[in-house]
Protein backbone atom coordinates (compact mmCIF):
# COMPACT_ATOMS: atom_id res chain seq x y z
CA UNK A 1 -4.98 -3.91 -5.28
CA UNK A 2 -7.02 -4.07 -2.46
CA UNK A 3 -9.10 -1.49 -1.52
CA UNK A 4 -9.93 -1.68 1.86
CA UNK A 5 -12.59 1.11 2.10
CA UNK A 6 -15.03 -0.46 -0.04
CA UNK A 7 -14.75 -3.51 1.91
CA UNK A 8 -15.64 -1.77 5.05
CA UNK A 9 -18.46 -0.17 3.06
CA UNK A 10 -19.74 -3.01 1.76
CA UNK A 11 -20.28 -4.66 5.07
CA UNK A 12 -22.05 -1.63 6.45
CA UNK A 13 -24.34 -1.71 4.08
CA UNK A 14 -24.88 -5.40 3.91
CA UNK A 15 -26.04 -4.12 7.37
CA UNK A 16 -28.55 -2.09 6.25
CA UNK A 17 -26.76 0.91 8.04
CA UNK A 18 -25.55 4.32 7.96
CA UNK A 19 -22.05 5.93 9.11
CA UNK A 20 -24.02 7.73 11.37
CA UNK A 21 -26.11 4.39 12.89
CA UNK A 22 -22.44 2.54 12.64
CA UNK A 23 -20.78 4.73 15.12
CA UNK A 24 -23.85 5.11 16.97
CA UNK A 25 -23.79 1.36 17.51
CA UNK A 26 -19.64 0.63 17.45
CA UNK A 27 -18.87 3.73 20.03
CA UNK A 28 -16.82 4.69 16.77
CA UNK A 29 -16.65 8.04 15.38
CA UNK A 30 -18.90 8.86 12.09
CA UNK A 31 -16.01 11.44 10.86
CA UNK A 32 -13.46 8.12 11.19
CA UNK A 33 -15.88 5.79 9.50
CA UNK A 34 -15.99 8.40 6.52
CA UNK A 35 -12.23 8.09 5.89
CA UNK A 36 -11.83 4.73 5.77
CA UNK A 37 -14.64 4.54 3.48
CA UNK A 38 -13.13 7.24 1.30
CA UNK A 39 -9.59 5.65 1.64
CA UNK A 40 -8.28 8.87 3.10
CA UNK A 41 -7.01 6.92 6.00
CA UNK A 42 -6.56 3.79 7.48
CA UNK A 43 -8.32 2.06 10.66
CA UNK A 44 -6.07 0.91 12.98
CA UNK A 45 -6.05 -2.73 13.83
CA UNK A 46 -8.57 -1.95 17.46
CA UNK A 47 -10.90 -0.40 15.61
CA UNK A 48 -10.32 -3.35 12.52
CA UNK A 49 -11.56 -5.86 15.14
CA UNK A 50 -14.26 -4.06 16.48
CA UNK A 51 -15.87 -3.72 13.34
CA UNK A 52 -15.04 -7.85 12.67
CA UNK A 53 -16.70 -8.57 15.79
CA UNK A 54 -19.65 -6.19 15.30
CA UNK A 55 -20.56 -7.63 12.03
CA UNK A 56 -19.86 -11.11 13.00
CA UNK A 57 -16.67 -11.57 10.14
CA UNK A 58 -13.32 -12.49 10.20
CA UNK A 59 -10.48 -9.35 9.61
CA UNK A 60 -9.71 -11.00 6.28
CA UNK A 61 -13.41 -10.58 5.37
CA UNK A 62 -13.59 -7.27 6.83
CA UNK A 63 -10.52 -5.88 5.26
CA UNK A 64 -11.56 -7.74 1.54
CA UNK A 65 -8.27 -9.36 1.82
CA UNK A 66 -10.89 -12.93 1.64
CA UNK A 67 -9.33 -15.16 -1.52
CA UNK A 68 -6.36 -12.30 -2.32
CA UNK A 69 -3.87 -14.65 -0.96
CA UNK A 70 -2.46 -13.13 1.30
C-alpha cells in the first residue's frame, strides 16, 4: 500500500526542514502539511506539484508511487 504521507515526510526532511519552515517557504499552510503527513487527508494535485517543483522531484517521487508500478 502506498502511504503517501511518509513520502511527503520523507522529502521534507531530506530537506532538512520543518512543517513550519515548509509552509513558510511553499506559501502552504503548516496545519495542511500536518495532515498529509499524518494521512488524515489528502493534498490535492496543485498543492502535489508545488511540493514536486519545490523539492526539485517528479509527482511519482513525491507521492512514493517511484518503482510501485503504477
Amino acid at each position: 500500500m502506498i502511504d503517501i504521507g511518509h513520502a511527503l515526510r520523507e522529502q521534507r526532511e531530506k530537506m532538512g526542514l520543518s512543517q513550519s519552515e515548509l509552509a513558510r517557504q511553499t506559501g502552504l499552510r503548516q496545519q495542511s502539511i500536518s495532515r498529509w503527513e499524518s494521512n488524515t487527508h489528502v493534498p490535492n494535485v496543485l498543492d502535489c506539484i508545488v511540493l514536486a517543483e519545490f523539492y526539485g522531484v517528479s509527482l511519482d517521487v513525491l507521492l512514493g508511487l517511484e518503482g510501485e508500478g503504477v
